[in-house]
N, C-alpha and C. Protein backbone atom coordinates (compact mmCIF):
# COMPACT_ATOMS: atom_id res chain seq x y z
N UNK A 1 -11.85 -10.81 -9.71
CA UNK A 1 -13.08 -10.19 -9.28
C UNK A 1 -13.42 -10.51 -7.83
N UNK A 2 -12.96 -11.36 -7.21
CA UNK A 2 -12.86 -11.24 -5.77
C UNK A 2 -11.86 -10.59 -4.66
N UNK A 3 -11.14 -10.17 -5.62
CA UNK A 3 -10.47 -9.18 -4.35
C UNK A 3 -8.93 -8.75 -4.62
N UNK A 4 -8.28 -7.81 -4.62
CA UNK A 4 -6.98 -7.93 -4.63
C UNK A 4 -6.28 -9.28 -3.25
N UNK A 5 -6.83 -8.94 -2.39
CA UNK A 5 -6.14 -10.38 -1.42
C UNK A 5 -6.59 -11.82 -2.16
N UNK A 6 -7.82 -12.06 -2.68
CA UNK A 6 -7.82 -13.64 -3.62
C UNK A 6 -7.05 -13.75 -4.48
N UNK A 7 -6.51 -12.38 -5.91
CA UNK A 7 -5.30 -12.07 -6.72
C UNK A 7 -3.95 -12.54 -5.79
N UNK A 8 -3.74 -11.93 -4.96
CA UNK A 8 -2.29 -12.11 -4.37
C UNK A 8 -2.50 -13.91 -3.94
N UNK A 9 -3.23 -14.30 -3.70
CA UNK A 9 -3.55 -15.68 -2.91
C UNK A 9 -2.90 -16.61 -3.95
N UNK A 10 -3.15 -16.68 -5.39
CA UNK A 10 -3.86 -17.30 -6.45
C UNK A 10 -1.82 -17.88 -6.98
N UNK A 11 -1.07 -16.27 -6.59
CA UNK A 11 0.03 -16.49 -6.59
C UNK A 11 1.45 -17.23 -5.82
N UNK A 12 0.57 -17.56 -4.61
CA UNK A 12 1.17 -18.50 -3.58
C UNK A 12 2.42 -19.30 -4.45
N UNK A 13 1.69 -20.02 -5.41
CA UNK A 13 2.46 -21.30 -5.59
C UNK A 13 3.88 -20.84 -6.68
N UNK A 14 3.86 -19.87 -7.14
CA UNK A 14 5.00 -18.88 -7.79
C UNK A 14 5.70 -18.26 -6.72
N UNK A 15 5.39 -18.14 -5.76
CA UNK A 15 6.13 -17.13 -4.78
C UNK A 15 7.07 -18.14 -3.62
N UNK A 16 5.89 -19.19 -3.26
CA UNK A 16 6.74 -20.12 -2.51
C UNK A 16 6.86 -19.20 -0.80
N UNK A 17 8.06 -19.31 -0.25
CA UNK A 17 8.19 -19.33 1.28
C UNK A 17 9.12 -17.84 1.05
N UNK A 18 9.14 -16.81 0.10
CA UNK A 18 9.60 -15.78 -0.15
C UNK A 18 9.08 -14.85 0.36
N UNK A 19 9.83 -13.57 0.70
CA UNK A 19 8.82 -12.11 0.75
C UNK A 19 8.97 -12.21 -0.75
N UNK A 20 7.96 -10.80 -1.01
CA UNK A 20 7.75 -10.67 -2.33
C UNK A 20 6.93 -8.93 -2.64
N UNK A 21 6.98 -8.37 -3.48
CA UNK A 21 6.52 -7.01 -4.12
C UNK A 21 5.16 -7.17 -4.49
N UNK A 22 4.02 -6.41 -4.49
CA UNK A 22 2.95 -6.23 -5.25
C UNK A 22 3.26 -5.21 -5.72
N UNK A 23 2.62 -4.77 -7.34
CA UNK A 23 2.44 -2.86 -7.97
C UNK A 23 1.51 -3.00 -8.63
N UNK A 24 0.41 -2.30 -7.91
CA UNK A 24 -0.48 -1.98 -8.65
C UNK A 24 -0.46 -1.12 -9.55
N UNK A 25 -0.73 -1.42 -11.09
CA UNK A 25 -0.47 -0.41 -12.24
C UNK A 25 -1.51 0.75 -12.23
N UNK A 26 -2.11 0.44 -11.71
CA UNK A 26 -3.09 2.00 -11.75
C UNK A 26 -2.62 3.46 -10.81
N UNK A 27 -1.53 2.83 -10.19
CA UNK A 27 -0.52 3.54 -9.35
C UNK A 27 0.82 3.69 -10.14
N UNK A 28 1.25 4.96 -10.63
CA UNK A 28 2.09 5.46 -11.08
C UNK A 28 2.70 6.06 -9.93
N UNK A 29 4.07 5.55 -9.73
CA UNK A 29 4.89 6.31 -9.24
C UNK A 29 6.56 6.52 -9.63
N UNK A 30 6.78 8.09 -8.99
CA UNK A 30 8.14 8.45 -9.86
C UNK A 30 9.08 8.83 -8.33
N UNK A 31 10.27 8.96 -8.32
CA UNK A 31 11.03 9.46 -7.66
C UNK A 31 12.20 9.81 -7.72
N UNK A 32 12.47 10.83 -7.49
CA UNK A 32 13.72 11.70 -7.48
C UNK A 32 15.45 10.98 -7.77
N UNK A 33 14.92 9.93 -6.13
CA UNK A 33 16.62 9.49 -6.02
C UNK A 33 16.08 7.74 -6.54
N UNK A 34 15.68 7.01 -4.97
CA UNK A 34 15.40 5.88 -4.91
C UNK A 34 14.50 5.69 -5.58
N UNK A 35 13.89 4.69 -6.33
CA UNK A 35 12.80 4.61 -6.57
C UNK A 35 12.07 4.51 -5.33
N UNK A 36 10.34 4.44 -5.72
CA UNK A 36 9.79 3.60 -4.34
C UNK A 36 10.14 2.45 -3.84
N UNK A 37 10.21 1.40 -4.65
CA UNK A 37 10.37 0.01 -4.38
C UNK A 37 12.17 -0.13 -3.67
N UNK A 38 12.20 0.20 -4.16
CA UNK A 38 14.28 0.18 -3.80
C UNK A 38 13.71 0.65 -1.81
N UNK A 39 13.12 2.13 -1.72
CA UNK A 39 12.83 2.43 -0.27
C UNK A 39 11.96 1.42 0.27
N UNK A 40 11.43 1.32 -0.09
CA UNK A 40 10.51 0.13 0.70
C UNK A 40 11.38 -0.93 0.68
N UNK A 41 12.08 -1.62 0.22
CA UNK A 41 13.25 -2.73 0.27
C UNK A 41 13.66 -2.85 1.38
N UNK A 42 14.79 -1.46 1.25
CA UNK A 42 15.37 -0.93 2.63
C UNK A 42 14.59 -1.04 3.74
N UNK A 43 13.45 -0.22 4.07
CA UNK A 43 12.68 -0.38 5.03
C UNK A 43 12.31 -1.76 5.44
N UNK A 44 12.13 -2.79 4.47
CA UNK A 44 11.70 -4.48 4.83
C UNK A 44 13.09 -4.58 5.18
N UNK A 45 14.12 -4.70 5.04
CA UNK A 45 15.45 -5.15 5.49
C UNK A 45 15.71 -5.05 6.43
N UNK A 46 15.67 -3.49 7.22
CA UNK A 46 15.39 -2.79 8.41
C UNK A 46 14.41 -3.86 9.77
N UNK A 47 13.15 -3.96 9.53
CA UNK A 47 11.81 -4.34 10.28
C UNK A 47 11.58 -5.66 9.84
N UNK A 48 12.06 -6.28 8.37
CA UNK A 48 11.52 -7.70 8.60
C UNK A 48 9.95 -8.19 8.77
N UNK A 49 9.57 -7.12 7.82
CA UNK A 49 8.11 -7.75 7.89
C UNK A 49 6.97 -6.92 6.64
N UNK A 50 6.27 -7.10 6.88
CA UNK A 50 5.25 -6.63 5.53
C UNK A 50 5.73 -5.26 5.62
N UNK A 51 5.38 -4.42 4.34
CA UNK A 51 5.65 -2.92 3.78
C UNK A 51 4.43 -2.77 3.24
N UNK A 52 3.48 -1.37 3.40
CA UNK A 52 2.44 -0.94 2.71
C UNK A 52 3.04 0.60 2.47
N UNK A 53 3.35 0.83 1.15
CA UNK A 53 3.55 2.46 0.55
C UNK A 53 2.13 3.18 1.20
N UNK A 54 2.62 4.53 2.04
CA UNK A 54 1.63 5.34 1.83
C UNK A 54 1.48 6.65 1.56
N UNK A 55 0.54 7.49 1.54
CA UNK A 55 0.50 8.81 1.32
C UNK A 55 -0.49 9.47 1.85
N UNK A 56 -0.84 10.77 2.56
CA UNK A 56 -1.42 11.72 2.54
C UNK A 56 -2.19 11.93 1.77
N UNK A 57 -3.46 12.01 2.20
CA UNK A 57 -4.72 12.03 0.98
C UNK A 57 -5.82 13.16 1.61
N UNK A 58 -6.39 13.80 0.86
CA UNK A 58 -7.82 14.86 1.40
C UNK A 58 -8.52 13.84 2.51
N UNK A 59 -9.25 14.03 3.38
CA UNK A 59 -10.23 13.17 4.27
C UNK A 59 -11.23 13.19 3.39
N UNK A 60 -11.71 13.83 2.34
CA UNK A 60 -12.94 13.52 1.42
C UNK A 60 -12.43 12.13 0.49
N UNK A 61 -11.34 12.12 0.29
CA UNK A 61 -10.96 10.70 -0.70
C UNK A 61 -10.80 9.80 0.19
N UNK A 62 -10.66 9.49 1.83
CA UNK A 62 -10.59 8.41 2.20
C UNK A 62 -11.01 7.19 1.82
N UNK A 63 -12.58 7.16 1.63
CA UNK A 63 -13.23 6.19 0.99
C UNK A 63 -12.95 5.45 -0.03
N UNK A 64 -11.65 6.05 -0.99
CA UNK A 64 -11.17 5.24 -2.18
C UNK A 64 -9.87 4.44 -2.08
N UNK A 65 -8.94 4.43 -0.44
CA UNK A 65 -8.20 4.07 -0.16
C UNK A 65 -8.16 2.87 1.30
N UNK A 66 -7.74 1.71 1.10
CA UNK A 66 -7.44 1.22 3.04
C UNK A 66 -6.79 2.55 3.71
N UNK A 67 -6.78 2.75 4.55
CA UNK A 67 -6.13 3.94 5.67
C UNK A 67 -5.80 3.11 7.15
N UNK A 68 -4.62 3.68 7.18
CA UNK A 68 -3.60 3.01 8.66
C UNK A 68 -3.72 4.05 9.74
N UNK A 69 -3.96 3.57 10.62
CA UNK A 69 -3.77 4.27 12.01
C UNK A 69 -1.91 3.73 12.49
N UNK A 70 -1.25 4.11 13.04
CA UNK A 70 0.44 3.34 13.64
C UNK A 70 1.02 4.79 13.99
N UNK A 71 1.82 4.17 14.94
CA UNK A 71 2.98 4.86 15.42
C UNK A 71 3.70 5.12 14.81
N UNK A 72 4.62 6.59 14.45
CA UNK A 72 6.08 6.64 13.99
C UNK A 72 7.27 5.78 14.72
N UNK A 73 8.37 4.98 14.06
CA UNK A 73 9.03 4.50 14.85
C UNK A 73 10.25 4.56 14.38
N UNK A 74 11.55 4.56 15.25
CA UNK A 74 12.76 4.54 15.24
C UNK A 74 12.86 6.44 15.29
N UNK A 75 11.96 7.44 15.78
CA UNK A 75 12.21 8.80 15.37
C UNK A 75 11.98 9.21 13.94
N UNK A 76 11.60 8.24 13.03
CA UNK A 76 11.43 8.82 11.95
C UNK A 76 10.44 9.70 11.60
N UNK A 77 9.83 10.70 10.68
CA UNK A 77 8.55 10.93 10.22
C UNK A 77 8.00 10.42 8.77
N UNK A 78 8.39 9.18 8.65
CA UNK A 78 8.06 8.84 7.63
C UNK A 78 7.73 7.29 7.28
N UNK A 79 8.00 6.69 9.02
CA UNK A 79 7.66 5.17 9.00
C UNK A 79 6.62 4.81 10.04
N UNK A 80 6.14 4.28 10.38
CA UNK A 80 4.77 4.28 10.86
C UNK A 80 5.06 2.08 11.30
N UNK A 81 4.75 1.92 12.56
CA UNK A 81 4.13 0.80 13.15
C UNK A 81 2.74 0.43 12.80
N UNK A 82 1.85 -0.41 11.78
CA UNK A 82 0.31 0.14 11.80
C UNK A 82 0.13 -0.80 13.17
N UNK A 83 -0.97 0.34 13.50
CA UNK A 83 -1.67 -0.29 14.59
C UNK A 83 -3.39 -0.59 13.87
N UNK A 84 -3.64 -0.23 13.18
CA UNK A 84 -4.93 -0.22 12.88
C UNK A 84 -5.47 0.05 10.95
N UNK A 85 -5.85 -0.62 10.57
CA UNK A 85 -6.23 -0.42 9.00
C UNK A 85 -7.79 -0.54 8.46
N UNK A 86 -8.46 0.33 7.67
CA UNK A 86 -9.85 -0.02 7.72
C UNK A 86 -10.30 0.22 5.94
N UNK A 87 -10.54 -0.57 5.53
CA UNK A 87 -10.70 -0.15 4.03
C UNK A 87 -12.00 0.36 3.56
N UNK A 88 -11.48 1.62 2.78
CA UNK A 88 -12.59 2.39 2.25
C UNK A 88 -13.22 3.20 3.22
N UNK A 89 -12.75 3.68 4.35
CA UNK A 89 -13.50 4.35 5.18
C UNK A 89 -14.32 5.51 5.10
N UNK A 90 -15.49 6.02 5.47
CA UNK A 90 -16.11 7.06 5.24
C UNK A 90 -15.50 8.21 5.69
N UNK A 91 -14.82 9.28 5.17
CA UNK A 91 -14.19 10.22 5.46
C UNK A 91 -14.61 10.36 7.31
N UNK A 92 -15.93 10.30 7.54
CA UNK A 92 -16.22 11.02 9.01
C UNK A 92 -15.53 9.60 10.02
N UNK A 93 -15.44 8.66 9.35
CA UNK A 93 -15.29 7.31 10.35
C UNK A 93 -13.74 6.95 10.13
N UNK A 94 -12.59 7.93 8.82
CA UNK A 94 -11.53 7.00 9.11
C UNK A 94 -10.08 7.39 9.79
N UNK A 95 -9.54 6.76 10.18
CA UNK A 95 -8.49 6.89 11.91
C UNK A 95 -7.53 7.77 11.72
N UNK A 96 -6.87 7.93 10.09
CA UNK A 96 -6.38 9.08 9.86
C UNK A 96 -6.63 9.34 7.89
N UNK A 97 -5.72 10.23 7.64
CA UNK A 97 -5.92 10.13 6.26
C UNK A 97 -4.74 9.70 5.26
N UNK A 98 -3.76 8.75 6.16
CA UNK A 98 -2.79 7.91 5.19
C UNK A 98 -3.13 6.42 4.81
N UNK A 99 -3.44 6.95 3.33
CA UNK A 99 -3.99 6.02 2.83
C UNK A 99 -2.92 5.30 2.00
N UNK A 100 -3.03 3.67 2.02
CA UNK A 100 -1.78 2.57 1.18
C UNK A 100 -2.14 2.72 0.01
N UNK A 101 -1.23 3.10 -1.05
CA UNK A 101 -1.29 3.25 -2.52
C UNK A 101 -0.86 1.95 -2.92
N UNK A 102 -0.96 1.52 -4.30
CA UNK A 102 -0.53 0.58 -4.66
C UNK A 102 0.94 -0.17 -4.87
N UNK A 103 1.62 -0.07 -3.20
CA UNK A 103 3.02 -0.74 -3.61
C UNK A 103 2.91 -1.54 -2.23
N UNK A 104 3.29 -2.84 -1.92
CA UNK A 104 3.36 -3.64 -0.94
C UNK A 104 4.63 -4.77 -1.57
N UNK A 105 4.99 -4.36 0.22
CA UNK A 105 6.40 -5.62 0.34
C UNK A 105 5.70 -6.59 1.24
N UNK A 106 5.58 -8.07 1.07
CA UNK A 106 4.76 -9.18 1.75
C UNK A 106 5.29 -10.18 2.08
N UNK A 107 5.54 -10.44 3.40
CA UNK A 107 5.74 -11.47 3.66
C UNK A 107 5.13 -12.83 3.30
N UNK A 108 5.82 -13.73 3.34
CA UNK A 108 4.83 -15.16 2.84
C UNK A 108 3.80 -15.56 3.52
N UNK A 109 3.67 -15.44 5.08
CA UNK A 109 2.85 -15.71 5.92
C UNK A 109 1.34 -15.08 5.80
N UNK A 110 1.51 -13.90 4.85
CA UNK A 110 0.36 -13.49 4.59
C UNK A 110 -0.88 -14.49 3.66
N UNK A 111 -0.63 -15.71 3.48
CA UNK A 111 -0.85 -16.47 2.58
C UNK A 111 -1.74 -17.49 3.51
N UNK A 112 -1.22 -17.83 4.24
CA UNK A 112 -2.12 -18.62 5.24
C UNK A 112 -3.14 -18.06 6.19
N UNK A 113 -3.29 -16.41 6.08
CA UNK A 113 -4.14 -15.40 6.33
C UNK A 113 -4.96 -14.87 5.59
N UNK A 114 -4.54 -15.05 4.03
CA UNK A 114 -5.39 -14.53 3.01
C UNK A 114 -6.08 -16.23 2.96
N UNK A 115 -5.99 -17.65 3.31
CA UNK A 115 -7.15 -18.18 3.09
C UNK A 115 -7.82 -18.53 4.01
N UNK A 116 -7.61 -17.76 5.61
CA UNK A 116 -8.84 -17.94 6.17
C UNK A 116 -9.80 -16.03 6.32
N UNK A 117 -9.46 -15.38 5.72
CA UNK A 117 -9.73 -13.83 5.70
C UNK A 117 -11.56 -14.14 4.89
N UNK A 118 -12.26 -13.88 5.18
CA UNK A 118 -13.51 -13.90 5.11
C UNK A 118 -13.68 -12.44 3.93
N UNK A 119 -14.83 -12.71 3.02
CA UNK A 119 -15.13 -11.79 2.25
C UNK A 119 -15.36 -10.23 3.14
N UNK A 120 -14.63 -9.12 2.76
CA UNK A 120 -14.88 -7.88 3.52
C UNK A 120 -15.99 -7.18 2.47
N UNK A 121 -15.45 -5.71 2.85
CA UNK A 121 -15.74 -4.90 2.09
C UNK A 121 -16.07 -4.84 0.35
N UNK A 122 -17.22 -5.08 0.25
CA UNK A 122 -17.53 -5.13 -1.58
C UNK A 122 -17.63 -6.46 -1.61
N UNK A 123 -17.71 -7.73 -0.45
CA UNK A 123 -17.67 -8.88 -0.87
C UNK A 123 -16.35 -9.73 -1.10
N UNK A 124 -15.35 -9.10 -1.41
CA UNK A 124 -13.92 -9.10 -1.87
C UNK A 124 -12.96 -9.84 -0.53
N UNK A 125 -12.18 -10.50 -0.53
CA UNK A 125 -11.49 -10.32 0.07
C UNK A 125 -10.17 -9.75 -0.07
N UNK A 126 -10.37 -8.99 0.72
CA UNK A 126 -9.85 -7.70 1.18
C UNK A 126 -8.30 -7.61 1.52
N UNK A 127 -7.26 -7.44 0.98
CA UNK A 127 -5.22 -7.60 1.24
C UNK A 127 -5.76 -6.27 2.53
N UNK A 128 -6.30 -5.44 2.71
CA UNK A 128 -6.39 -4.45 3.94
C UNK A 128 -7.05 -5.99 5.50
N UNK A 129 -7.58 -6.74 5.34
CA UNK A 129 -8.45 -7.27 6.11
C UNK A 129 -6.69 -8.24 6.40
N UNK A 130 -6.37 -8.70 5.45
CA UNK A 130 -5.39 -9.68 5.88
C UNK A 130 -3.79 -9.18 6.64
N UNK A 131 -3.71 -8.09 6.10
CA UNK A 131 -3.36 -7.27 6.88
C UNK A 131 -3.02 -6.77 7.76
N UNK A 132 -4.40 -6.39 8.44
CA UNK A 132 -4.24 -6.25 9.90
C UNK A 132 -4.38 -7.22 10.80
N UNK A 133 -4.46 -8.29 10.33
CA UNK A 133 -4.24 -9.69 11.23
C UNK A 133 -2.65 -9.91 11.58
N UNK A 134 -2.07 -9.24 10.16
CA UNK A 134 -0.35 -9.25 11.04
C UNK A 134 -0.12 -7.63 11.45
N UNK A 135 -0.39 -6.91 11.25
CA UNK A 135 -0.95 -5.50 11.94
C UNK A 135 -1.04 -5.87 13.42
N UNK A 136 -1.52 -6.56 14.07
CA UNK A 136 -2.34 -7.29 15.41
C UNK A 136 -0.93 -7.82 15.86
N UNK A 137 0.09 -8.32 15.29
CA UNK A 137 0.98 -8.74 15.77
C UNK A 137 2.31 -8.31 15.57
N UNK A 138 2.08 -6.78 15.52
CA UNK A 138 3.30 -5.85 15.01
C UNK A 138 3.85 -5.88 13.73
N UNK A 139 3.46 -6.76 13.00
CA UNK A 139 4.03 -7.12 11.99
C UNK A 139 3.95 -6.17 10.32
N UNK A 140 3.66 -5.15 10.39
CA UNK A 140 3.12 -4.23 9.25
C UNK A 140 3.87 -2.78 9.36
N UNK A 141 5.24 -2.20 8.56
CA UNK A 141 5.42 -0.76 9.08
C UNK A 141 4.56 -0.39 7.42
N UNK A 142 3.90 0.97 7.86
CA UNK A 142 3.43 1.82 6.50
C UNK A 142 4.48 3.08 6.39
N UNK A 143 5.12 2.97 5.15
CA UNK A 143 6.11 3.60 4.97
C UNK A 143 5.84 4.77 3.86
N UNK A 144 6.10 6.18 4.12
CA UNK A 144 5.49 7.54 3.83
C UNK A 144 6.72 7.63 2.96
N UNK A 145 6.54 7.16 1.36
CA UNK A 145 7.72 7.21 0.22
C UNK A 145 7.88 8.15 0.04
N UNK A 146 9.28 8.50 -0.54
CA UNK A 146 9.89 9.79 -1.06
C UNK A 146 9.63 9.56 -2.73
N UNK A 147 8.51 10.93 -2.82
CA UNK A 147 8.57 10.18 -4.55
C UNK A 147 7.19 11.10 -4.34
N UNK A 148 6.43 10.98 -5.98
CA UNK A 148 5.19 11.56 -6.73
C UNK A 148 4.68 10.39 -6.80
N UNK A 149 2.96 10.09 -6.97
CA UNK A 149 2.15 9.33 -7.55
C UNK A 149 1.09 9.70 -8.50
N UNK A 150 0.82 9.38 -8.89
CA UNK A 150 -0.31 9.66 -10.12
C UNK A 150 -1.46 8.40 -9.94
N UNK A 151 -2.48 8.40 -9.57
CA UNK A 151 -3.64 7.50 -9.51
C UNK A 151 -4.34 7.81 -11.19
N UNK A 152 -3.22 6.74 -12.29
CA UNK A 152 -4.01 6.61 -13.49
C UNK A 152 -5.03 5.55 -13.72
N UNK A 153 -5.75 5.83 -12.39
CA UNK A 153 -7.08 4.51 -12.66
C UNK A 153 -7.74 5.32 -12.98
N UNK A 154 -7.62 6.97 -12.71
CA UNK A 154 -8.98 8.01 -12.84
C UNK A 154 -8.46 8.79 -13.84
N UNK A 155 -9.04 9.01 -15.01
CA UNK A 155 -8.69 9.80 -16.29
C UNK A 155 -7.96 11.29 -15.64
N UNK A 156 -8.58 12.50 -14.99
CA UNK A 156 -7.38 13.11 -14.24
C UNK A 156 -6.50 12.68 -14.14
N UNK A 157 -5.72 11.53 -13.25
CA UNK A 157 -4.60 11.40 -12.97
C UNK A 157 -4.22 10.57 -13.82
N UNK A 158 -4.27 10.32 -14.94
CA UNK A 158 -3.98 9.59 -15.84
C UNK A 158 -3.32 10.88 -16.91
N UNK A 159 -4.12 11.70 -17.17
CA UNK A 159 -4.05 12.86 -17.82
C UNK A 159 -2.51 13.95 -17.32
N UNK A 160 -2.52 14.21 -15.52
CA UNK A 160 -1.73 14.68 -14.84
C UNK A 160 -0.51 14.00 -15.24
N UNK A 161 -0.52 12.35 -14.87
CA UNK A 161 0.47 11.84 -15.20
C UNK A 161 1.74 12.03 -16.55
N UNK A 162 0.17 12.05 -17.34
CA UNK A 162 1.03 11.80 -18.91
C UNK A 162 1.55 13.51 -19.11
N UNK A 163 1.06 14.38 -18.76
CA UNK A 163 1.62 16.30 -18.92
C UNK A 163 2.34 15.86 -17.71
N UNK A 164 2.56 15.31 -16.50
CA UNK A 164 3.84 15.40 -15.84
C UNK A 164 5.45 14.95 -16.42
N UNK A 165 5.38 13.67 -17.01
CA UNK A 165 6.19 13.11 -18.02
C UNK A 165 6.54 13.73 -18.47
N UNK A 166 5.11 14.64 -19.84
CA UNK A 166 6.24 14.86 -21.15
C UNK A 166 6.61 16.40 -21.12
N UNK A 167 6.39 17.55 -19.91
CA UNK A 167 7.41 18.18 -19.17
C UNK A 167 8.63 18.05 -18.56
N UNK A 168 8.74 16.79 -18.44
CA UNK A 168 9.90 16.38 -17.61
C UNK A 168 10.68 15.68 -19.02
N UNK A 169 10.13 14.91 -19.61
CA UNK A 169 10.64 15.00 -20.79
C UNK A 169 11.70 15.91 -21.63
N UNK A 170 10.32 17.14 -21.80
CA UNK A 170 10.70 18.66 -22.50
C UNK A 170 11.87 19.10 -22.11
N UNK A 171 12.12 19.13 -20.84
CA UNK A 171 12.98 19.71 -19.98
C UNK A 171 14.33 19.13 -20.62
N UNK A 172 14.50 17.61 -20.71
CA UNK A 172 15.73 17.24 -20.40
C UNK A 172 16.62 17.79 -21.80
């Protein structure tokens, strides 16, 4: 109840001096070839440093997502330098509309940032707030996955999800 960054904190002593995966289960995701996590791998292997999955969202849903401002880099259109992250932004106030879904590759160092990161947004401390403290030091690509998501935190996409399945199911 204090925050997804106090959750990730709490796990320090299991994780040790490792990178390491977060998945948030209320984030369903599917993909074609790679999974997500397998691409985001790659991409940490590549850059050597934190991974935030993201996606393209309406500017009216901003507010339910952190959202990255960054550069594309290496020529890609699908990897992003963040330069900037702001959680929950008001559609009129946020920097763009790629918002981090629930998949993060983390470096360990984020750990000695999540305990001086001050309560943000909702009181919480905030994995977007800790973040951009290695954001600040290049250290963050947001990577635009090849793949579907389903946000089954919200009965819609919970609903979408489960008739996406058992079509794909039907099919086989």
């Amino acid at each position: 109840m204090k925050g997804l960054g106090h959750a990730i904190l709490t796990g320090e002593t299991l994780i040790g001096d490792e990178p390491f995966a977060v998945i948030l289960a209320d984030d369903l995701c599917t993909a074609k070839d790679d999974a997500v996590l397998k691409q985001m791998i790659e991409v940490y292997e590549k850059y050597q440093c934190s991974v935030v999955a993201i996606e393209e969202v309406l500017l009216k849903e901003t507010n339910k997502y952190g959202v990255i401002a960054g550069k594309l880099v290496d020529g890609t259109d699908d990897t992003y330098r963040v330069t900037d992250m702001v959680e929950k932004p008001d559609p009129k106030d946020t920097p763009t509309n790629m918002a981090i879904i629930g998949r993060y590759i983390l470096t360990p160092d984020i750990f000695d940032i999540l305990r001086n990161t001050k309560p943000g947004k909702g009181g919480e401390i905030q994995i977007t707030d800790a973040l951009l403290e290695q954001a600040k030091q290049g250290k963050v690509i947001a990577y635009k996955f090849k793949g579907k998501r389903f946000d089954c935190g919200s009965v819609d996409g919970f609903v979408e999800a489960t008739n996406y399945f058992y079509k794909k199911e039907e099919n086989v």
